[in-house]
PDB file of N, CA and C in Angstrom:
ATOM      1  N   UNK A   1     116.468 137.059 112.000  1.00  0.00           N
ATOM      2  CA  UNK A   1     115.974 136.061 111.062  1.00  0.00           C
ATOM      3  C   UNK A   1     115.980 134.678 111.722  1.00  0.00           C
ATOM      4  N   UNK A   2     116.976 134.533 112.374  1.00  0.00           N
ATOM      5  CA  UNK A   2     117.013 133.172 113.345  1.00  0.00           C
ATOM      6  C   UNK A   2     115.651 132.907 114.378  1.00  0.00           C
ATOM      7  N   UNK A   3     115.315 133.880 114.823  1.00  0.00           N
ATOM      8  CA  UNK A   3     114.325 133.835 115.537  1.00  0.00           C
ATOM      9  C   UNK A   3     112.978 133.410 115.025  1.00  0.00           C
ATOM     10  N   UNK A   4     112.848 134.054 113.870  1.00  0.00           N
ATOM     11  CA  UNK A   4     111.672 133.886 112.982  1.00  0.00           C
ATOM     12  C   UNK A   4     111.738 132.024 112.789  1.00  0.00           C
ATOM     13  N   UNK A   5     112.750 131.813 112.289  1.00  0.00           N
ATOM     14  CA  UNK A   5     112.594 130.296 111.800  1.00  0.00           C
ATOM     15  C   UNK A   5     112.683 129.381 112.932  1.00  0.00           C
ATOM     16  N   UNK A   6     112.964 129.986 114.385  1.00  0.00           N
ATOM     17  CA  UNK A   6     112.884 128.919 115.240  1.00  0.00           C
ATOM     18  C   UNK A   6     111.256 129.501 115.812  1.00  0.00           C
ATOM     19  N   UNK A   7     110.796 130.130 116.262  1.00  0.00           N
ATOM     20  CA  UNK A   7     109.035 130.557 116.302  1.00  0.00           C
ATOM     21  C   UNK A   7     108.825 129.403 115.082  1.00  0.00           C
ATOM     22  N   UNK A   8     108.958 129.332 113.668  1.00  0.00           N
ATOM     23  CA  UNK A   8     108.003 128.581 112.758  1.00  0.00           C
ATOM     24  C   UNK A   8     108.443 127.180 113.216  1.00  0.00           C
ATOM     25  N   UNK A   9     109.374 126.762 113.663  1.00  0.00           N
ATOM     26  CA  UNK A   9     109.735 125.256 114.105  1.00  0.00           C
ATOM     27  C   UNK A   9     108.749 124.838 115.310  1.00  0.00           C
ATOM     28  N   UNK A  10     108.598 125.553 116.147  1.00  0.00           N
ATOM     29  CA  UNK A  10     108.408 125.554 117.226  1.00  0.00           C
ATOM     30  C   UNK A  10     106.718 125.852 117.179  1.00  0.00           C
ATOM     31  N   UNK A  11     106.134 126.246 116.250  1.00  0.00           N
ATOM     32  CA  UNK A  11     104.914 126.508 115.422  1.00  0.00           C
ATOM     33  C   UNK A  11     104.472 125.361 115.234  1.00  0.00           C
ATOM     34  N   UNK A  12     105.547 124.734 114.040  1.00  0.00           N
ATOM     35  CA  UNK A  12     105.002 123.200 113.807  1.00  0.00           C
ATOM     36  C   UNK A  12     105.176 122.185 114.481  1.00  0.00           C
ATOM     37  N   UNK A  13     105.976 121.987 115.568  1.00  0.00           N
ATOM     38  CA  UNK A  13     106.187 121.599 116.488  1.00  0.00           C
ATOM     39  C   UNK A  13     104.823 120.872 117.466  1.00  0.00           C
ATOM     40  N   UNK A  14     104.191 122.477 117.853  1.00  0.00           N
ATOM     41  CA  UNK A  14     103.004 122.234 118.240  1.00  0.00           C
ATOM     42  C   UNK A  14     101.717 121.557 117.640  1.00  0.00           C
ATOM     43  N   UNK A  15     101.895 122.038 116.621  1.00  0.00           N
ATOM     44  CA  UNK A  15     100.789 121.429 115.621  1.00  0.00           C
ATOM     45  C   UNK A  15     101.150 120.258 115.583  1.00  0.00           C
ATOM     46  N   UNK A  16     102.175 119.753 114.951  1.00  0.00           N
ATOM     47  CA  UNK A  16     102.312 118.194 114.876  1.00  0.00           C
ATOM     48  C   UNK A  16     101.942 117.125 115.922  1.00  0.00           C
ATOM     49  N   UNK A  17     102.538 117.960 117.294  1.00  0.00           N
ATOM     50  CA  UNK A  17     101.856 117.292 118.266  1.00  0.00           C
ATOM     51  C   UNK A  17     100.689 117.336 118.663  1.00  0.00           C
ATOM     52  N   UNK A  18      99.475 118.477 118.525  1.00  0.00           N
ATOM     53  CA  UNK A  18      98.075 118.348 118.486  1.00  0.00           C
ATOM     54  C   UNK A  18      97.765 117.713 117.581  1.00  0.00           C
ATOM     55  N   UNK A  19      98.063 117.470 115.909  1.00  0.00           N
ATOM     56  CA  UNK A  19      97.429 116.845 115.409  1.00  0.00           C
ATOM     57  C   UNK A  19      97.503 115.190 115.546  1.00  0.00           C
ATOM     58  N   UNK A  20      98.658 114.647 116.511  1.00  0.00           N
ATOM     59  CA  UNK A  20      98.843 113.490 116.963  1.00  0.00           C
ATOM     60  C   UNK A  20      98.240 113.339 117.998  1.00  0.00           C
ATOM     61  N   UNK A  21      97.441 114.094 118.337  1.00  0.00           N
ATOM     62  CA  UNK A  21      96.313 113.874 119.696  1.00  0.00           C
ATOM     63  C   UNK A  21      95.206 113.539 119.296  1.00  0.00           C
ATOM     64  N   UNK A  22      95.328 114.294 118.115  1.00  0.00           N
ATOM     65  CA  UNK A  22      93.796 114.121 117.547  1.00  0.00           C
ATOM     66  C   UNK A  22      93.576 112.944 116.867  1.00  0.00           C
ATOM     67  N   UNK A  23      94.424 112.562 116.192  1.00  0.00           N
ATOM     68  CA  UNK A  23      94.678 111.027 115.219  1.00  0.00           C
ATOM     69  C   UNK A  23      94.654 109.647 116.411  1.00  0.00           C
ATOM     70  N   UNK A  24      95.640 110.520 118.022  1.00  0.00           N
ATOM     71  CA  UNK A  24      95.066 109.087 118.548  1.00  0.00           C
ATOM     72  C   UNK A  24      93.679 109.276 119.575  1.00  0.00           C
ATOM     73  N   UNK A  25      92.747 110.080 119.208  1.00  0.00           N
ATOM     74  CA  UNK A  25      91.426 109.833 120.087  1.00  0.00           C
ATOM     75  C   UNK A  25      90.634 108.904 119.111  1.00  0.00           C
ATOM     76  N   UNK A  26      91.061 108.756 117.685  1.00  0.00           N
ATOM     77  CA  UNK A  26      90.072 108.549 116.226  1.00  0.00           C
ATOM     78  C   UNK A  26      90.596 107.058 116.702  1.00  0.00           C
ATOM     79  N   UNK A  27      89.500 105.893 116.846  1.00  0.00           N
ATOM     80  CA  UNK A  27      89.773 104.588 116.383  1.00  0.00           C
ATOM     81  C   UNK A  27      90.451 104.284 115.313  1.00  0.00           C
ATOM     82  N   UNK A  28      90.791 103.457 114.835  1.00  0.00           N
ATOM     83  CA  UNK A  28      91.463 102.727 113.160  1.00  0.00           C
ATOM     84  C   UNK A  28      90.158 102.734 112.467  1.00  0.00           C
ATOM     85  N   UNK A  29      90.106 103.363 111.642  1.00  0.00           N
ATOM     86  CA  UNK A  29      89.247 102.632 110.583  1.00  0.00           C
ATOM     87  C   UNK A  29      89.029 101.427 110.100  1.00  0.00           C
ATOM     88  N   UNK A  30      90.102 100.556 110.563  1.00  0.00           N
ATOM     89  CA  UNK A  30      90.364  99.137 110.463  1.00  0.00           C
ATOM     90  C   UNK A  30      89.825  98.148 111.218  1.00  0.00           C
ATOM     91  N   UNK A  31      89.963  98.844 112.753  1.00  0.00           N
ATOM     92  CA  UNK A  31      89.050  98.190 113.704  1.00  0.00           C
ATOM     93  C   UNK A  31      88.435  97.312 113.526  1.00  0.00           C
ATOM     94  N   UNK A  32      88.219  95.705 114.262  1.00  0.00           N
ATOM     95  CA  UNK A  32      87.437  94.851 113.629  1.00  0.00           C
ATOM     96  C   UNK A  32      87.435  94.215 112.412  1.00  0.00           C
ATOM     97  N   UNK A  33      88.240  94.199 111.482  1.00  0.00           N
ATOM     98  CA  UNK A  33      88.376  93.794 110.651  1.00  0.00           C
ATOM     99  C   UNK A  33      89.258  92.670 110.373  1.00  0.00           C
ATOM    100  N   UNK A  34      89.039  91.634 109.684  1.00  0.00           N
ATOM    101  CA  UNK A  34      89.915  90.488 109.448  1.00  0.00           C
ATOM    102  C   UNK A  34      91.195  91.270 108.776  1.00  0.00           C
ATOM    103  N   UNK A  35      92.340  90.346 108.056  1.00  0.00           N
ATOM    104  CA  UNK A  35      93.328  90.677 107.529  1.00  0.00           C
ATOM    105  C   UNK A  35      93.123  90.870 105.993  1.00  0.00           C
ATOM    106  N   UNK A  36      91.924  89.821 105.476  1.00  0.00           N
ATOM    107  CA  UNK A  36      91.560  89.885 104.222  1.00  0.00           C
ATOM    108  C   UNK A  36      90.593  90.995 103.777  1.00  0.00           C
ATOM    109  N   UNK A  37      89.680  91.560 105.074  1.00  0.00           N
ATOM    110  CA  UNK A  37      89.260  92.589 104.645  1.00  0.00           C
ATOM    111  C   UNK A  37      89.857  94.081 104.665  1.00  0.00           C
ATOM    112  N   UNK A  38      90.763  94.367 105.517  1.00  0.00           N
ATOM    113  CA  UNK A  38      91.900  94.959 105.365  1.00  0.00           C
ATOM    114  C   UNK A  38      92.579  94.934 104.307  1.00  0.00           C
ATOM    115  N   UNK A  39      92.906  94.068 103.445  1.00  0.00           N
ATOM    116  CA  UNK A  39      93.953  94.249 102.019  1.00  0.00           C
ATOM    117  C   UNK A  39      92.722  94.520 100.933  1.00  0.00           C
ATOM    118  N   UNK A  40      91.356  93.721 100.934  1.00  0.00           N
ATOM    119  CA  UNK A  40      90.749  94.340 100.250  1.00  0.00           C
ATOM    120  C   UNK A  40      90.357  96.106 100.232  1.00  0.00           C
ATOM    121  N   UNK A  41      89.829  96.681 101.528  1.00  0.00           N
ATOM    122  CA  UNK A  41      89.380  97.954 101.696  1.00  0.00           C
ATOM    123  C   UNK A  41      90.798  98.680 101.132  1.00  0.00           C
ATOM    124  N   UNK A  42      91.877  98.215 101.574  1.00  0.00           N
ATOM    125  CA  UNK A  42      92.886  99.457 101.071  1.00  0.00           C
ATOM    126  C   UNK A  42      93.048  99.291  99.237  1.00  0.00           C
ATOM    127  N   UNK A  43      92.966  98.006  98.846  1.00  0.00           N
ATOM    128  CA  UNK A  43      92.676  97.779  97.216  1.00  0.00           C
ATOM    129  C   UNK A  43      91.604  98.496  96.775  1.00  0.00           C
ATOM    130  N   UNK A  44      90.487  98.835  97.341  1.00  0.00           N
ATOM    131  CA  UNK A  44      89.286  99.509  96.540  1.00  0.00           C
ATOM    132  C   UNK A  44      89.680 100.759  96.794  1.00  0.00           C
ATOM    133  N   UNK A  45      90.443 101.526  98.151  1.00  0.00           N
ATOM    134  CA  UNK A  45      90.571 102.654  98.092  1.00  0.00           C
ATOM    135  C   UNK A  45      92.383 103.487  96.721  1.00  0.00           C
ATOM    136  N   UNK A  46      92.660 102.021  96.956  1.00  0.00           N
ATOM    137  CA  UNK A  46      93.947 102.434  95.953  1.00  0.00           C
ATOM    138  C   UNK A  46      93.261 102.690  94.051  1.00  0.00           C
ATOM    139  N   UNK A  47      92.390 101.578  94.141  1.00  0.00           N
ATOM    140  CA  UNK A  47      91.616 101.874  92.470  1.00  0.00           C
ATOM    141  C   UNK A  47      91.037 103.588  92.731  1.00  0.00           C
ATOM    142  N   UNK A  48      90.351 103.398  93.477  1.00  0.00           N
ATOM    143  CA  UNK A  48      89.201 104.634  93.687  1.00  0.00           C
ATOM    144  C   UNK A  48      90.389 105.691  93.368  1.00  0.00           C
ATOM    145  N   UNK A  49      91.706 106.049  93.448  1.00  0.00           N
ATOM    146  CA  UNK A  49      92.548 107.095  94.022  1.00  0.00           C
ATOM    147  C   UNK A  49      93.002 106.879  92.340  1.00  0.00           C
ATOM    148  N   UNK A  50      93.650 105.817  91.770  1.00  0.00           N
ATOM    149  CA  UNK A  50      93.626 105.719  90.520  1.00  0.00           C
ATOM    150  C   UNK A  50      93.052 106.618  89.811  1.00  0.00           C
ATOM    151  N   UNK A  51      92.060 106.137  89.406  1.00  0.00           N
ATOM    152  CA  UNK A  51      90.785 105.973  88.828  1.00  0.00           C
ATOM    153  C   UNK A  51      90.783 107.723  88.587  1.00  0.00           C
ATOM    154  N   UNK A  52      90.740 108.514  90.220  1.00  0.00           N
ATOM    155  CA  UNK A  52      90.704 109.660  89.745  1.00  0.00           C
ATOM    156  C   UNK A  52      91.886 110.469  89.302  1.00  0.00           C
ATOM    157  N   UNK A  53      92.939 109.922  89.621  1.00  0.00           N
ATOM    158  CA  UNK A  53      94.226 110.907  89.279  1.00  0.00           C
ATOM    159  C   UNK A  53      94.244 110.424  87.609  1.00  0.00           C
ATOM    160  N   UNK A  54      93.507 109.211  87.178  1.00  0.00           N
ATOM    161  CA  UNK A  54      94.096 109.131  85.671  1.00  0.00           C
ATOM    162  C   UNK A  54      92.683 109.986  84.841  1.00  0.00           C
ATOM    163  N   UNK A  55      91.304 110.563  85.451  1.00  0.00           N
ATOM    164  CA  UNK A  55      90.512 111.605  84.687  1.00  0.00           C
ATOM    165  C   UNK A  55      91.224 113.004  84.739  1.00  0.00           C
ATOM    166  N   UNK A  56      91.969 112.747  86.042  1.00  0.00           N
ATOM    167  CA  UNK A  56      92.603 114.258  86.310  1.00  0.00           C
ATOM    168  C   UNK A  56      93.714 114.775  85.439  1.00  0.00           C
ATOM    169  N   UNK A  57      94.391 113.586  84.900  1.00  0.00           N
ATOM    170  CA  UNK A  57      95.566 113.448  83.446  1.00  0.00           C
ATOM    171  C   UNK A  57      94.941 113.594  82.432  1.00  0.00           C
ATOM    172  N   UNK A  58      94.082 113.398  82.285  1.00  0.00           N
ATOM    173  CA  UNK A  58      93.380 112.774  80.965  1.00  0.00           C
ATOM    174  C   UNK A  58      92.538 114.437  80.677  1.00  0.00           C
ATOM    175  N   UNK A  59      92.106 114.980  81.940  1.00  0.00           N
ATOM    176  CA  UNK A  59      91.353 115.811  81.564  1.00  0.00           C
ATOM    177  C   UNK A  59      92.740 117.205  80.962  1.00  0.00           C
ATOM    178  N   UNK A  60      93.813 117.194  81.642  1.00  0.00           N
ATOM    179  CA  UNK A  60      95.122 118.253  81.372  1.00  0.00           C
ATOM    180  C   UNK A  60      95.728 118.071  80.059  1.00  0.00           C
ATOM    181  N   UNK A  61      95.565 116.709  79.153  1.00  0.00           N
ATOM    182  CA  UNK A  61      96.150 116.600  77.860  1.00  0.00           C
ATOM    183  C   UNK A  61      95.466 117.080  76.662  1.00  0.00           C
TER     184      UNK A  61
END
């Protein structure tokens, strides 16, 4: 049983580190951007995320 859970560590292990290869070939999405447009873009994406988790409540009551 020990074995099994060190293979799945060692599983994610790998993955975590490919998927940190992959995250740093991707520019920032931010790139180029002032500081003010930066606090805005993450404000429209925080409403947008709102917005849907409160139809997603609304639709379960």
């Amino acid at each position: 049983m020990k074995d099994s859970t060190q293979g799945r560590k060692e599983r994610a292990r790998k993955h975590l580190k490919k998927i940190k290869q992959l995250v740093a070939q991707r520019p920032s999405p931010f790139e180029g951007m002032t500081e003010e447009e930066v606090i805005a873009t993450l404000r429209k994406t925080r409403e947008r995320l709102w917005e849907k988790k409160l139809v997603i409540h609304a639709r379960h009551k």
